[in-house]
C-alpha atoms as a PDB file:
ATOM      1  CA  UNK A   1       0.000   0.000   0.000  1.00  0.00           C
ATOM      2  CA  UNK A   2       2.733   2.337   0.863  1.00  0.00           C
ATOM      3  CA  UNK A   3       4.386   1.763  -3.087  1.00  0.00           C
ATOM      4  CA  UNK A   4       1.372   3.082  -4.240  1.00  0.00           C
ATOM      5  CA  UNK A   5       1.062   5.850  -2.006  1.00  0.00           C
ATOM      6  CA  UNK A   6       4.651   6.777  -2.838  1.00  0.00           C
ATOM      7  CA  UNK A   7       4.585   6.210  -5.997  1.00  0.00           C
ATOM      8  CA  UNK A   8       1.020   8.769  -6.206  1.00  0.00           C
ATOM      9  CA  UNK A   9       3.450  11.229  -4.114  1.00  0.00           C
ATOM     10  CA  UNK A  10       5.975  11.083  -6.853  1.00  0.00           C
ATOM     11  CA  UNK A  11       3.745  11.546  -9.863  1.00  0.00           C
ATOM     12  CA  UNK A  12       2.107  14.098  -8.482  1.00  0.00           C
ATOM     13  CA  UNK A  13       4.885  15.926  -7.546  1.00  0.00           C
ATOM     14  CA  UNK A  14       6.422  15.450 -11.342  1.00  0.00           C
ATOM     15  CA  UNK A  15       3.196  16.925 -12.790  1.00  0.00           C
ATOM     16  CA  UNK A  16       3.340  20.106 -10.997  1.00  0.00           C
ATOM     17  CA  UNK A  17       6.839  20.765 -11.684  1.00  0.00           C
ATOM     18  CA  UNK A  18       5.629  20.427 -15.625  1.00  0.00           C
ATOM     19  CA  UNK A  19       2.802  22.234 -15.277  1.00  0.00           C
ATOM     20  CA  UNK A  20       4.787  24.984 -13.099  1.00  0.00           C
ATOM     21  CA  UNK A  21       8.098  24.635 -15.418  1.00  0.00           C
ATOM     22  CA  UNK A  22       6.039  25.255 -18.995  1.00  0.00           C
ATOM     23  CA  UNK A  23       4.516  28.071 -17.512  1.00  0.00           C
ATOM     24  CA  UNK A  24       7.604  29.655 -16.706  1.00  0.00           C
ATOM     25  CA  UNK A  25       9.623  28.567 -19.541  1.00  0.00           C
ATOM     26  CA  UNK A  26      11.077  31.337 -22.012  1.00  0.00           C
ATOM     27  CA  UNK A  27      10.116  31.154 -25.730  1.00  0.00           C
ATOM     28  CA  UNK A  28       9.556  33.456 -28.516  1.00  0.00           C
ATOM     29  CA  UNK A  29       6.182  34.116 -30.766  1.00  0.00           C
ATOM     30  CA  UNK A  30       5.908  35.504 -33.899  1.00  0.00           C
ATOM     31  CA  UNK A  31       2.752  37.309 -33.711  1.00  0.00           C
ATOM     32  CA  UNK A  32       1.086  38.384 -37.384  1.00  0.00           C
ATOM     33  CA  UNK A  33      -0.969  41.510 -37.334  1.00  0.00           C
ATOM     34  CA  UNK A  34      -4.347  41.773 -39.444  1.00  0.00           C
ATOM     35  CA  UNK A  35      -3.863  41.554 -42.871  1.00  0.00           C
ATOM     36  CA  UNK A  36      -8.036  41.382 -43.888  1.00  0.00           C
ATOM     37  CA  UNK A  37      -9.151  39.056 -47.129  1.00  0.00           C
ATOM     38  CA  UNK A  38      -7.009  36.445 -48.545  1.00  0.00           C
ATOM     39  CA  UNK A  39      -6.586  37.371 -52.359  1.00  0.00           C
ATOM     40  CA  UNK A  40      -5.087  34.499 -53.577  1.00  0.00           C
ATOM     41  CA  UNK A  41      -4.752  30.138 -52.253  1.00  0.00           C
ATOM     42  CA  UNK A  42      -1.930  28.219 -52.588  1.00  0.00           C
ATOM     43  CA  UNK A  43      -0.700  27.008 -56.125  1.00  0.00           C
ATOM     44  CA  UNK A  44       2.830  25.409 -54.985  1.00  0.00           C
ATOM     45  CA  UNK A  45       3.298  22.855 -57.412  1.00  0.00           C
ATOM     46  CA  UNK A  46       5.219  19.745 -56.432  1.00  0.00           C
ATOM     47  CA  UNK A  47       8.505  19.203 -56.324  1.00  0.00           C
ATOM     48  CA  UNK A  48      11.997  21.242 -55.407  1.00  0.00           C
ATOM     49  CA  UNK A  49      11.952  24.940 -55.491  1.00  0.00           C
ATOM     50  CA  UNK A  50      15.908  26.028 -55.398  1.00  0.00           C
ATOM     51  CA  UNK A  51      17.104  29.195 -54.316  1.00  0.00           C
ATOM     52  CA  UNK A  52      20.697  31.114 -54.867  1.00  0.00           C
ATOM     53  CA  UNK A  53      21.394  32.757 -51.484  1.00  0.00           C
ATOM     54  CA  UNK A  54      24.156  35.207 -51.667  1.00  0.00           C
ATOM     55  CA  UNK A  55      25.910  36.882 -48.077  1.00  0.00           C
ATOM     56  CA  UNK A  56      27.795  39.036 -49.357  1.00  0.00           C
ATOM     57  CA  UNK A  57      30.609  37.418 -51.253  1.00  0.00           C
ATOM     58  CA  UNK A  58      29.736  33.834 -50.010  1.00  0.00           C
ATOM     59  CA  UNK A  59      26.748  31.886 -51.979  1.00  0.00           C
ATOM     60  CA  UNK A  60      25.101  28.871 -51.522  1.00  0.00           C
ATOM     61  CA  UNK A  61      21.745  27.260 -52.636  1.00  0.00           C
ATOM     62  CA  UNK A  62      18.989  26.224 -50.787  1.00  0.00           C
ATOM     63  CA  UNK A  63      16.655  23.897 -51.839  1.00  0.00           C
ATOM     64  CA  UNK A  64      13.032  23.201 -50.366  1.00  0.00           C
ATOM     65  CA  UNK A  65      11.004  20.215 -51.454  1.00  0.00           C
ATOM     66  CA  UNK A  66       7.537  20.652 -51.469  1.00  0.00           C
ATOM     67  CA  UNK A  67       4.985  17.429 -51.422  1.00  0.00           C
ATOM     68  CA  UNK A  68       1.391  17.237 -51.516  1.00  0.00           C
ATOM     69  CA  UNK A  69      -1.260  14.506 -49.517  1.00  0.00           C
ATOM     70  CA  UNK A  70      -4.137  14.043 -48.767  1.00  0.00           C
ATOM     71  CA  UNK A  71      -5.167  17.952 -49.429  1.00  0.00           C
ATOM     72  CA  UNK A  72      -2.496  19.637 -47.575  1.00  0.00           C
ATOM     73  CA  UNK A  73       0.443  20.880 -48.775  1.00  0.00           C
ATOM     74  CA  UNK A  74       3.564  20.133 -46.923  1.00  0.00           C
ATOM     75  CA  UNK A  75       6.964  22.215 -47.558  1.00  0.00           C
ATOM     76  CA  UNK A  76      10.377  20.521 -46.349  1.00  0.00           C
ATOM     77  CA  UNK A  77       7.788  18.563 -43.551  1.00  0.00           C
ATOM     78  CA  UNK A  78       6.230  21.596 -42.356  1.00  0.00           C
ATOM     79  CA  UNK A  79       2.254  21.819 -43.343  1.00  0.00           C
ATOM     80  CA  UNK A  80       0.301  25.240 -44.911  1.00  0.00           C
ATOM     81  CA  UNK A  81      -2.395  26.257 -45.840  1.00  0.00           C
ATOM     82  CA  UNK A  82      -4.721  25.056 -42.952  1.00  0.00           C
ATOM     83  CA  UNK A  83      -3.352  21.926 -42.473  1.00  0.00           C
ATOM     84  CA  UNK A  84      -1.339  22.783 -39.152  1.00  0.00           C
ATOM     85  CA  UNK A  85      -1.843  24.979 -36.712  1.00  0.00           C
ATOM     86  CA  UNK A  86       1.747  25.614 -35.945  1.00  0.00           C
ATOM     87  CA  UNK A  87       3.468  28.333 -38.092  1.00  0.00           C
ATOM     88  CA  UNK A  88       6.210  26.961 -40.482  1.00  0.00           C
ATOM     89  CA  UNK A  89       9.717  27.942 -39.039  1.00  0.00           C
ATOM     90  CA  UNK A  90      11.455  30.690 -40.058  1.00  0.00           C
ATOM     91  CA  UNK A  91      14.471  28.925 -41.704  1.00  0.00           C
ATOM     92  CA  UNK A  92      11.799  28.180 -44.703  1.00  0.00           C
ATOM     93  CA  UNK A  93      11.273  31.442 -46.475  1.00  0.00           C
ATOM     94  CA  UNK A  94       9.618  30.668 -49.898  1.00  0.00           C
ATOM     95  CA  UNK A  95       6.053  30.422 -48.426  1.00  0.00           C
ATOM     96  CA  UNK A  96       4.496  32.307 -45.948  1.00  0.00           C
ATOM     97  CA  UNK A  97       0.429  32.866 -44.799  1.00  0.00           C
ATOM     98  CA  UNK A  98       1.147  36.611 -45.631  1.00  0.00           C
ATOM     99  CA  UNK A  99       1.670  36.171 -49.021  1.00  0.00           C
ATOM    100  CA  UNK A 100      -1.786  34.746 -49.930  1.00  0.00           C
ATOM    101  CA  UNK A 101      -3.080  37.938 -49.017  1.00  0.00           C
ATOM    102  CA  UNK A 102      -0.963  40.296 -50.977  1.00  0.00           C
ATOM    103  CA  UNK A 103      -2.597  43.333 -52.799  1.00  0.00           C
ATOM    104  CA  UNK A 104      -1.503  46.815 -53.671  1.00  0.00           C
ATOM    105  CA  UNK A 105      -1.447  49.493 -51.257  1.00  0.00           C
ATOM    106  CA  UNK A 106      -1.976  47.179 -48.538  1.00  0.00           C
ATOM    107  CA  UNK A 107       0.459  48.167 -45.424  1.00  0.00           C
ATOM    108  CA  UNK A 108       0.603  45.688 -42.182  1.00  0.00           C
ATOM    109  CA  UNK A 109       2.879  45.015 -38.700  1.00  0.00           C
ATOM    110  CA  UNK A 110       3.813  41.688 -37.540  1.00  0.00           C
ATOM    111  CA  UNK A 111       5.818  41.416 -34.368  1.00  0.00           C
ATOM    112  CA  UNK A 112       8.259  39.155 -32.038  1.00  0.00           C
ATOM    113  CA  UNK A 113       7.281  39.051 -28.591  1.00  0.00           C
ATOM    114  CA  UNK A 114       9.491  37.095 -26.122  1.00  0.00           C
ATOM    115  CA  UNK A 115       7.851  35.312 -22.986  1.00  0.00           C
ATOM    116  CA  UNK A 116       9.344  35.705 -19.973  1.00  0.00           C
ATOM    117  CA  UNK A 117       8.216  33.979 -17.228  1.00  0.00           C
ATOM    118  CA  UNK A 118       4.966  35.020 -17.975  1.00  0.00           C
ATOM    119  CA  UNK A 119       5.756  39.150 -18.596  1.00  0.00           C
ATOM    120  CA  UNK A 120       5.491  39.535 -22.931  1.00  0.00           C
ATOM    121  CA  UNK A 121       8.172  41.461 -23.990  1.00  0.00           C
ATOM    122  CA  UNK A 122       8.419  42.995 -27.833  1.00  0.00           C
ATOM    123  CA  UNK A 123      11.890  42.821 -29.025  1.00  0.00           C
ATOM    124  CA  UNK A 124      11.169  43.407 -33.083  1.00  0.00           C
ATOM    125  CA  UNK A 125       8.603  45.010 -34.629  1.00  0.00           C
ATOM    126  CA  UNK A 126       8.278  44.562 -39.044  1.00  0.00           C
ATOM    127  CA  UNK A 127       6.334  47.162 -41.248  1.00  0.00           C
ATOM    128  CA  UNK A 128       5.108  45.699 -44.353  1.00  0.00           C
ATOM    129  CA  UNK A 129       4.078  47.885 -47.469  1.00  0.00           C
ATOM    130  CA  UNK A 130       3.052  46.658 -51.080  1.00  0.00           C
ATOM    131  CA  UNK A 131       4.875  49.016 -53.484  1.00  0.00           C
ATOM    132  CA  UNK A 132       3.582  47.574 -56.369  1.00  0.00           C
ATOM    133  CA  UNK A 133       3.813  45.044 -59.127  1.00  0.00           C
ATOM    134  CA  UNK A 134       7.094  44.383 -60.993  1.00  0.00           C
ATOM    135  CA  UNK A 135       8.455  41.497 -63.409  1.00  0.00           C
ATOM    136  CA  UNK A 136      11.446  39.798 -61.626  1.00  0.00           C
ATOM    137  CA  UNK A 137      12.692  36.428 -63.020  1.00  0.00           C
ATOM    138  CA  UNK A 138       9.667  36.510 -65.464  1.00  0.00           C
ATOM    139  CA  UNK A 139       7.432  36.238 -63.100  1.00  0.00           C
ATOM    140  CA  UNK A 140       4.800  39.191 -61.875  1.00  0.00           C
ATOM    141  CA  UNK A 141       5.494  39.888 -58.769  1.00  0.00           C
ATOM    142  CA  UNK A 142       4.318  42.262 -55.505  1.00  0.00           C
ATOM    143  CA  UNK A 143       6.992  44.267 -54.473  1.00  0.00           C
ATOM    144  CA  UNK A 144       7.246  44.386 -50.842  1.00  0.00           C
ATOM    145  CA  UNK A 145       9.140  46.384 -48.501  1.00  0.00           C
ATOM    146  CA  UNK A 146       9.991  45.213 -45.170  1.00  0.00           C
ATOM    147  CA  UNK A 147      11.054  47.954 -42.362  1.00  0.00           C
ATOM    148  CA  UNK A 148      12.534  46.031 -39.216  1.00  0.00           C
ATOM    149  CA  UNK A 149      14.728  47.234 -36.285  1.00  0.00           C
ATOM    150  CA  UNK A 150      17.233  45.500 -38.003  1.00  0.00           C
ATOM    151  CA  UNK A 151      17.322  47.213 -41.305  1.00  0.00           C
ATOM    152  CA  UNK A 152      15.254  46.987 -44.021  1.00  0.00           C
ATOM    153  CA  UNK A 153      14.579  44.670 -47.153  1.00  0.00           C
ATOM    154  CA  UNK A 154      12.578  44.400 -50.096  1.00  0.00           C
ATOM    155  CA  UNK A 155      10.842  41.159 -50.981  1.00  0.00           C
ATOM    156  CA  UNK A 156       9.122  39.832 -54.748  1.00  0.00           C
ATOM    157  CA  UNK A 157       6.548  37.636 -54.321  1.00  0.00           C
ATOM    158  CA  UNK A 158       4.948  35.842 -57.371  1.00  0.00           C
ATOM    159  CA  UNK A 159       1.392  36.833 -57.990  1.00  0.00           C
ATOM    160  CA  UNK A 160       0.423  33.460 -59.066  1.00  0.00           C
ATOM    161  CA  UNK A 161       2.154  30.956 -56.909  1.00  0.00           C
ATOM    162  CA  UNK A 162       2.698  33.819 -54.066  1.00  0.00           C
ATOM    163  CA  UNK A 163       6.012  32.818 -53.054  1.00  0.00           C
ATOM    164  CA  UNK A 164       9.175  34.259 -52.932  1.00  0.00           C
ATOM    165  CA  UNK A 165      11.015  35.059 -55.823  1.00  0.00           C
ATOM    166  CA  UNK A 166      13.783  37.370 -55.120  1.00  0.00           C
ATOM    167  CA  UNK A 167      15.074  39.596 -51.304  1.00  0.00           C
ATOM    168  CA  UNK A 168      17.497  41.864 -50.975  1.00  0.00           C
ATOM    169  CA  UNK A 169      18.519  43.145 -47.748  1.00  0.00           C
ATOM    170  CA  UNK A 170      21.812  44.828 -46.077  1.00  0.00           C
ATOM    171  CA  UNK A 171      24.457  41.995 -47.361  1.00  0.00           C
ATOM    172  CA  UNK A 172      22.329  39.460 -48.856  1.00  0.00           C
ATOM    173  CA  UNK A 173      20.071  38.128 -51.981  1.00  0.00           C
ATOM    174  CA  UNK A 174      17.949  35.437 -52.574  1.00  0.00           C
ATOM    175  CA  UNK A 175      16.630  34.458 -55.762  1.00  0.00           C
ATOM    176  CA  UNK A 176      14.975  31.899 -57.235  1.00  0.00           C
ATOM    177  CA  UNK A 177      16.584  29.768 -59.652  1.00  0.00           C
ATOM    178  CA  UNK A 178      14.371  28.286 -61.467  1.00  0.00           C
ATOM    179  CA  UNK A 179      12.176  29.781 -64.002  1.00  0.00           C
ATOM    180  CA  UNK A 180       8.327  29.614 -63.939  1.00  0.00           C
ATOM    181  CA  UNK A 181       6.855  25.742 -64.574  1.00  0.00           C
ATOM    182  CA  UNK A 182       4.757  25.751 -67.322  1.00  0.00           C
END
């Protein structure tokens, strides 16, 4: 009788230091401000989409394989489009929610917010503005300028398949390497 007491005791005791530990555990959110009517759903097609990254005189290229199943679409293992809850992470910046809502004029904030033991603290915030349409890798594309803390950069993003085409920031550029799939 007293192995099960003790052994209650213990599991107890390892619940509320989970429950207590979460609650106090640091992370940081990426929190997207309102952005109104999506203009636009997802057209990925499958397959790799390869990008030439460029730091200032180092390049490399990054490639991203995107798969569809059972009605979700699912880019290097990380679901969109509905399918997930969970945001994809940052390191995979050809897709994002954002850019299914793209139209011009429109102007919206997203911001970081680190947790703290509980107390929210905003460490970045990014201005987003539509500048307009341009052809970049022949591909129509929303030009989009991103003000951060940080510095700023300007990002394409293809009207049709909304996702990135080309950045340019301080000391880098991204482009896509691939022309359009017909």
């Amino acid at each position: 009788m007293w192995k099960w007491s003790l052994a209650l005791i213990f599991i107890l005791c390892l619940l509320s230091y989970l429950i207590l530990s979460s609650a106090n555990e640091e992370s940081a959110q990426y929190i997207e401000g309102e952005k109104g009517v999506k203009t636009a759903n997802i057209s990925l097609r499958e397959g790799e989409y390869r990008y030439n990254l460029t730091i200032g005189n180092q390049s490399d290229v990054i490639v991203f394989e995107v798969i569809k199943r059972r009605g979700c679409t699912f880019i290097d293992g990380g679901a969109v489009g509905g399918c997930a809850e969970e945001q994809l992470p940052p390191e995979i910046f050809m897709f994002r929610e954002w850019m299914l809502y793209l139209k011009p004029g429109m102007e919206w904030e997203d911001k970081v917010v680190f947790n703290y033991r509980g107390f929210l603290i905003e460490t970045e915030v990014y201005k987003y503005r539509v500048e307009g349409v341009e052809k970049v890798g022949g591909r129509e594309s929303y030009k989009v300028k991103v003000i951060g803390r940080n510095g700023n950069e300007t990002l394409w993003i293809d009207k049709e398949e909304r996702i990135l085409v080309r950045a340019e920031g301080l000391n880098y550029t991204i482009t896509l390497a691939q022309p359009r799939a017909e």
